[in-house]
N, C-alpha and C. Protein backbone atom coordinates (compact mmCIF):
# COMPACT_ATOMS: atom_id res chain seq x y z
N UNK A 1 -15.06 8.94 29.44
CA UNK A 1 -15.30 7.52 29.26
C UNK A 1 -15.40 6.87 30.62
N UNK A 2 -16.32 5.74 30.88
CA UNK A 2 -16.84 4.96 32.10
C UNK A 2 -15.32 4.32 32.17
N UNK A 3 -14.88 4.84 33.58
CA UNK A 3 -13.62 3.95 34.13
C UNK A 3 -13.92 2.20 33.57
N UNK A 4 -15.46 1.66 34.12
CA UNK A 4 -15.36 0.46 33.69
C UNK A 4 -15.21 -0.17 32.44
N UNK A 5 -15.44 0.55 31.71
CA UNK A 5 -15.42 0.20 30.37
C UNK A 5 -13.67 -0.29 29.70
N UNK A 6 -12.83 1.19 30.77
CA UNK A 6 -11.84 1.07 30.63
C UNK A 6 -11.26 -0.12 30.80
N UNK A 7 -11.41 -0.22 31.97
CA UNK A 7 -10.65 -1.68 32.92
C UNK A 7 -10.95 -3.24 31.46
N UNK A 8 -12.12 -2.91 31.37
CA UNK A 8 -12.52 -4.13 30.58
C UNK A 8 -12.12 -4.24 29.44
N UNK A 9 -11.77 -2.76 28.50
CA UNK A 9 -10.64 -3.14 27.75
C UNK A 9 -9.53 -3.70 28.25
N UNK A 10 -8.45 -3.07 28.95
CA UNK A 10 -7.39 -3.31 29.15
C UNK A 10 -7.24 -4.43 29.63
N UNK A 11 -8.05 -5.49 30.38
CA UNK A 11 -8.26 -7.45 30.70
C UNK A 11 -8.12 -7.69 29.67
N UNK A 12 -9.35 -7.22 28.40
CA UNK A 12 -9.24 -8.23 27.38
C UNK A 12 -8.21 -7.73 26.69
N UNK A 13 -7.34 -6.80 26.97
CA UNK A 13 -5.87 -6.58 25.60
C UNK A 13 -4.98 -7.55 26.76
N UNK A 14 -4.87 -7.81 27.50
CA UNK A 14 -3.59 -8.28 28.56
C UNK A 14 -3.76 -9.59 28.22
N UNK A 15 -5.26 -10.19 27.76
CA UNK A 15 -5.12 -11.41 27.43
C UNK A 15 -5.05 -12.01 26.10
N UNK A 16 -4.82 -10.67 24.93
CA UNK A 16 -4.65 -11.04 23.68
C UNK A 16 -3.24 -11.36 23.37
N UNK A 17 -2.77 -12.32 22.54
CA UNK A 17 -1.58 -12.61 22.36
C UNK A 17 -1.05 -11.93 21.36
N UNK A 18 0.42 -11.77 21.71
CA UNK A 18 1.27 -10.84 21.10
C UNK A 18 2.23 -11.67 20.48
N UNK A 19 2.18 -11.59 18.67
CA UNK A 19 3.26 -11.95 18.17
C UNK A 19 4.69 -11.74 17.99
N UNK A 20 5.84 -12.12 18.55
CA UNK A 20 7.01 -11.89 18.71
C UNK A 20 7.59 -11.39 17.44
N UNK A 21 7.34 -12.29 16.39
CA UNK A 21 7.26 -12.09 15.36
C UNK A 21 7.57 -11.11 14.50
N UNK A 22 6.26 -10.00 14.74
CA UNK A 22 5.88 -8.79 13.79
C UNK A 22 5.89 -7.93 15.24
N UNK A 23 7.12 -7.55 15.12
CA UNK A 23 7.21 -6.19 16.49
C UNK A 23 6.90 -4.53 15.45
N UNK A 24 6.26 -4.14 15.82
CA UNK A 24 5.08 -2.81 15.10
C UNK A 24 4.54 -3.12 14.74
N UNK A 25 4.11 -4.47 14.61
CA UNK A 25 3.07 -4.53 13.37
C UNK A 25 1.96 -5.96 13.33
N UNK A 26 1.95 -5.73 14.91
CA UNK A 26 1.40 -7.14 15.52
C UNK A 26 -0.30 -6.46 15.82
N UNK A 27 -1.17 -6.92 15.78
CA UNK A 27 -2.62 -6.75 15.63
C UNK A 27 -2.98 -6.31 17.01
N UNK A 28 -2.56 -6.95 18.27
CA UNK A 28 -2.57 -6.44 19.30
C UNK A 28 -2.06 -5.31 19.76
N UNK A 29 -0.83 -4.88 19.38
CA UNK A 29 -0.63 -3.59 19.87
C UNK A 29 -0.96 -2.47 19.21
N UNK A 30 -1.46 -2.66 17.50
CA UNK A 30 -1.99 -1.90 17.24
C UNK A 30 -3.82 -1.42 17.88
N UNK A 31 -4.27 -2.72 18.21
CA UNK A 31 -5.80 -2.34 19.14
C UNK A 31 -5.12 -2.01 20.36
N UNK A 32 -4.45 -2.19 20.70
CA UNK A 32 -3.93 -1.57 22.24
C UNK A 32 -3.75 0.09 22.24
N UNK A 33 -3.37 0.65 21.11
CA UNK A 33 -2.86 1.91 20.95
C UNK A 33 -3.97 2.58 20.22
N UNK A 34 -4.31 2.28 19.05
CA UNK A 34 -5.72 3.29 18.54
C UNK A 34 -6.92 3.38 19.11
N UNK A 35 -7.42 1.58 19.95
CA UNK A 35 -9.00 1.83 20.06
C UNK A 35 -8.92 2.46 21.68
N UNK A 36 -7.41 1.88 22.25
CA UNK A 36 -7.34 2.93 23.51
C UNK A 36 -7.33 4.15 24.01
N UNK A 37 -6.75 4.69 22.92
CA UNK A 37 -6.84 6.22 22.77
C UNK A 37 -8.27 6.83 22.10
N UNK A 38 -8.95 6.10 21.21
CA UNK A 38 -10.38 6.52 20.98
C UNK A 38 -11.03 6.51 22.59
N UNK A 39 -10.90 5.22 23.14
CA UNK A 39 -11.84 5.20 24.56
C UNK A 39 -11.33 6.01 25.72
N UNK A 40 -10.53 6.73 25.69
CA UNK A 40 -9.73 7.39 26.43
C UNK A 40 -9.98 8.98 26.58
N UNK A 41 -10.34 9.19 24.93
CA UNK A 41 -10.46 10.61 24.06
C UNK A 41 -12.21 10.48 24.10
N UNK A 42 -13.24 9.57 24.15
CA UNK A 42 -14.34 9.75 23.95
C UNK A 42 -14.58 9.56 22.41
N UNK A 43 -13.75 9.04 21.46
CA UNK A 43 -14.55 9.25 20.24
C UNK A 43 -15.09 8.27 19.76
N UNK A 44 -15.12 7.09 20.09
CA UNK A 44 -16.30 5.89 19.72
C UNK A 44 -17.60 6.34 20.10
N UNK A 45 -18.37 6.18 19.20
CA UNK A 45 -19.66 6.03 19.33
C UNK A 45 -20.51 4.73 20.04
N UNK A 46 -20.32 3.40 19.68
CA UNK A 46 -20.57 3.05 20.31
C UNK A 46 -19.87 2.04 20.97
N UNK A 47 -18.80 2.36 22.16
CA UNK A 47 -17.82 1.70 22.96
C UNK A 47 -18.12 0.81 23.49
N UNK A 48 -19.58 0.20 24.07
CA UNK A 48 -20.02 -1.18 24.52
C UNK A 48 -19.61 -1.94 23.78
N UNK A 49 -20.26 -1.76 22.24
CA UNK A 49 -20.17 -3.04 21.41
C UNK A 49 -18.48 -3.08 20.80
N UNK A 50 -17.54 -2.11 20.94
CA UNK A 50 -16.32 -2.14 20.53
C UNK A 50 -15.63 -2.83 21.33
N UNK A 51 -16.19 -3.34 22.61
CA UNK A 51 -15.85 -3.86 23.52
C UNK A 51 -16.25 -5.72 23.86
N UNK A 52 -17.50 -5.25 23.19
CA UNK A 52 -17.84 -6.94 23.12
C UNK A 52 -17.40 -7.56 21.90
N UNK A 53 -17.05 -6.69 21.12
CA UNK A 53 -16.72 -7.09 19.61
C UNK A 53 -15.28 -8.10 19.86
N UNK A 54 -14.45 -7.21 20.62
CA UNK A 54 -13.05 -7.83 20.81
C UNK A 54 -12.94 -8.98 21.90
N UNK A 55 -14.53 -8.80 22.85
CA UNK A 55 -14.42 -10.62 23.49
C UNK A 55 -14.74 -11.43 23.30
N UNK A 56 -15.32 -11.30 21.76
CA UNK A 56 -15.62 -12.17 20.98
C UNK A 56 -14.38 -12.63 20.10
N UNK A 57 -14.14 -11.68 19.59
CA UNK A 57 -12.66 -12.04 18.98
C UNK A 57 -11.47 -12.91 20.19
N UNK A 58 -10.81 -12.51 21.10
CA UNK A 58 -10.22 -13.02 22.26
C UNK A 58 -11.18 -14.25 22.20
N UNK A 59 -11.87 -14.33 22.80
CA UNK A 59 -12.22 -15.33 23.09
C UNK A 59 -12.58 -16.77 21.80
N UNK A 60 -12.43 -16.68 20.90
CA UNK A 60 -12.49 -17.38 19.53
C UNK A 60 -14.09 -18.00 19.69
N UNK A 61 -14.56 -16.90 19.30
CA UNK A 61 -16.34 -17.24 19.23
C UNK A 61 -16.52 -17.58 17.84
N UNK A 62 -15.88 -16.82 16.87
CA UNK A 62 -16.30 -16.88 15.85
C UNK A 62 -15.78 -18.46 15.51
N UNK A 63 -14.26 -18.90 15.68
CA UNK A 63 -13.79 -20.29 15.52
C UNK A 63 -14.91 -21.53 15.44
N UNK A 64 -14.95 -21.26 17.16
CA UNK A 64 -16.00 -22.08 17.74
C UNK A 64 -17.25 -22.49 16.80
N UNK A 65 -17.67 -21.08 16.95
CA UNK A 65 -19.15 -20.99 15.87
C UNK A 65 -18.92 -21.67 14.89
N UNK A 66 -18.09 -21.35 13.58
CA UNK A 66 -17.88 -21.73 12.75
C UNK A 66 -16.42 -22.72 12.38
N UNK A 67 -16.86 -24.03 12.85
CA UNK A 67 -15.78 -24.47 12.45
C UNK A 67 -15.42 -24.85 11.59
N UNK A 68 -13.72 -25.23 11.38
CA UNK A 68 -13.50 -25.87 10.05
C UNK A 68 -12.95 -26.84 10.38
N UNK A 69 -12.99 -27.72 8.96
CA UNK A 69 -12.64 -29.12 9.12
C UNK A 69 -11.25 -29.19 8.98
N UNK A 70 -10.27 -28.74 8.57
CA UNK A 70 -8.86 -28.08 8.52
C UNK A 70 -8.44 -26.77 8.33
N UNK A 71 -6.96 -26.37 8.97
CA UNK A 71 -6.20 -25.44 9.09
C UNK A 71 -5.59 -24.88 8.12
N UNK A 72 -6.43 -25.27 6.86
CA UNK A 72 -5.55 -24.16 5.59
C UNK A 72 -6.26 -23.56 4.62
N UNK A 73 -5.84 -22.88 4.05
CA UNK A 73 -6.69 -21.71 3.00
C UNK A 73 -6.81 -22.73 2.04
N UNK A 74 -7.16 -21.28 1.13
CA UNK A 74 -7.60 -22.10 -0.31
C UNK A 74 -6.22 -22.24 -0.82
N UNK A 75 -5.21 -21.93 -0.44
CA UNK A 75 -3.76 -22.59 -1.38
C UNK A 75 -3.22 -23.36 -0.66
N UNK A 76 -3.64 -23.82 0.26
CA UNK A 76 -3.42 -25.36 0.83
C UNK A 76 -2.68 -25.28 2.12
N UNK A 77 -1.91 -24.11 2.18
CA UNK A 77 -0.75 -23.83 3.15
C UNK A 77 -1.37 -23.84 4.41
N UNK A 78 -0.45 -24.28 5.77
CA UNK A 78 -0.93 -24.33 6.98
C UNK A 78 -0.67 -22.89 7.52
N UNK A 79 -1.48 -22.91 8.84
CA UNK A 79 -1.20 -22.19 9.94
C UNK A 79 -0.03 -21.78 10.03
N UNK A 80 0.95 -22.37 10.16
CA UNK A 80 2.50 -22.14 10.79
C UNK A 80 3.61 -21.54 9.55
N UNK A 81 2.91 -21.76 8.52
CA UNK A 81 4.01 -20.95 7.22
C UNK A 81 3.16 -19.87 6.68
N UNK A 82 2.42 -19.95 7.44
CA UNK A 82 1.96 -18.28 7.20
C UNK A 82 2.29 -17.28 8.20
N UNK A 83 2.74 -18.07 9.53
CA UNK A 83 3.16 -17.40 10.35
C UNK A 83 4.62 -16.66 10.34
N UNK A 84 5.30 -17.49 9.58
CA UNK A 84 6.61 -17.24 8.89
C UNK A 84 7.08 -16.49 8.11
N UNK A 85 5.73 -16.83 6.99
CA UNK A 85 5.82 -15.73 5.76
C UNK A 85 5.33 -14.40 6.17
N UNK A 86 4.77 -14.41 7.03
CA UNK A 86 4.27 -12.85 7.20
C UNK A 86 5.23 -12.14 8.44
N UNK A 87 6.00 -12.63 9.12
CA UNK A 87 7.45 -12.00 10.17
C UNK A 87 7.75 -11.34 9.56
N UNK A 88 8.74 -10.60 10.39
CA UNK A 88 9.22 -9.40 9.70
C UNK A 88 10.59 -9.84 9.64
N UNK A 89 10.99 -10.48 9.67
CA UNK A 89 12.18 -11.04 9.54
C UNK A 89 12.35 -11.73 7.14
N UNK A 90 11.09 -12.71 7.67
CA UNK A 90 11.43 -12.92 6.36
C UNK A 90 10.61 -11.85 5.37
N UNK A 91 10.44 -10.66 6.07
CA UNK A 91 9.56 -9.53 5.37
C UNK A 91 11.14 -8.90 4.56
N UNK A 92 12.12 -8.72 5.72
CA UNK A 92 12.95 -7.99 5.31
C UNK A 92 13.98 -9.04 4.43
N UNK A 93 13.85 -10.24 4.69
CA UNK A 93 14.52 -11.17 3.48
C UNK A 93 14.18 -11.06 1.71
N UNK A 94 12.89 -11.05 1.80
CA UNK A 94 11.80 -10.73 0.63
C UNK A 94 12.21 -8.96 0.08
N UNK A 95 12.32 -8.72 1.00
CA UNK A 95 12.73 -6.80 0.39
C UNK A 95 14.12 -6.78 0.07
N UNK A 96 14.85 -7.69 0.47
CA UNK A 96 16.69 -7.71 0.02
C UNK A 96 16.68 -8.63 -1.19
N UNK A 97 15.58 -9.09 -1.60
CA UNK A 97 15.62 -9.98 -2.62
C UNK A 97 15.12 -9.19 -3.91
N UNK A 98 14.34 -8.51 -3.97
CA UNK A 98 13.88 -7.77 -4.72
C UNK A 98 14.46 -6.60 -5.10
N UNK A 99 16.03 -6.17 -4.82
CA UNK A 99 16.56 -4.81 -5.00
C UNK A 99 17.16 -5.01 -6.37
N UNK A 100 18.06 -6.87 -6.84
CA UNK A 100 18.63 -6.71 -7.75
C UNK A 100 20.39 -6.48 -7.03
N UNK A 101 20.57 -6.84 -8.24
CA UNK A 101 22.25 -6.80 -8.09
C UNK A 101 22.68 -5.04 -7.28
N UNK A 102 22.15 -4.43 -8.43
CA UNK A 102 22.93 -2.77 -8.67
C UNK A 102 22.45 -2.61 -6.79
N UNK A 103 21.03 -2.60 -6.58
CA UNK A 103 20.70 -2.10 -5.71
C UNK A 103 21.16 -2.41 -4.51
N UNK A 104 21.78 -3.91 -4.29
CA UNK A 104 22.03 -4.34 -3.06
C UNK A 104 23.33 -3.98 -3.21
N UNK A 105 24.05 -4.36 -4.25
CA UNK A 105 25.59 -3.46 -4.20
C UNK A 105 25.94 -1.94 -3.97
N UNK A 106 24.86 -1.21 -4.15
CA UNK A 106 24.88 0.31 -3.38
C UNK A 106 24.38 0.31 -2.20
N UNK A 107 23.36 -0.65 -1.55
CA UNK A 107 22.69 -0.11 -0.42
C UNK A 107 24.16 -0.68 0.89
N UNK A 108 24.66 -1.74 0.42
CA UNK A 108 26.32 -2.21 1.28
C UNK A 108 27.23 -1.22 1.36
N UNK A 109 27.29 -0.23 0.32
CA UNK A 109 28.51 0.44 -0.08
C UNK A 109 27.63 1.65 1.51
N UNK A 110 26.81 1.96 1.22
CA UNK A 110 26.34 3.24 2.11
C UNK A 110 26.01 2.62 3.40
N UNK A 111 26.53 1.27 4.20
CA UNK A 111 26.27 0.92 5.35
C UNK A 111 27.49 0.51 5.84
């Protein structure tokens, strides 16, 4: 793989933001780790455009392009409680909620 190609990934991952949030499971470090090791290993086919693809993304082209007139889906909810609902924090609140009595009273007993 073209050293430059390299470098120009690794600018545009240094300048993608990393959610504190979702630690494993944040969008950036997963492109930091698979498409790096594809460009690393040679197995993209075509690594230019895998490359412009993501400075388009970084850079919010598509936003831009297409804007909207507000910040919420079709169920009305904003930006910021989706940011919430999807942590892993209240991931693991949502999974202690769903065990039930029996289950959370055994999973205490074995901790």
């Amino acid at each position: 793989m073209s050293a430059k190609l390299l470098r120009k990934f690794n600018q545009i991952m240094q300048q993608w933001p990393i959610d504190k949030t979702k630690p494993g499971r944040d969008l950036a470090v997963v492109l930091r780790d698979r498409i790096g090791q594809d460009l690393q290993n040679d197995k993209l086919k075509n690594p230019l455009q895998v490359i412009n693809n993501l400075t388009r993304l970084n850079s919010n082209y598509y936003y831009q392009k297409y804007r909207r007139k507000k910040n919420t889906s079709f169920t009305g909810n904003l930006t910021k409680e989706y940011s919430y609902l999807l942590s892993t924090e209240n991931q693991e609140k949502i999974a202690k909620k769903k065990k039930g009595f029996l289950g959370r009273f055994f999973q205490d007993k074995k901790e």
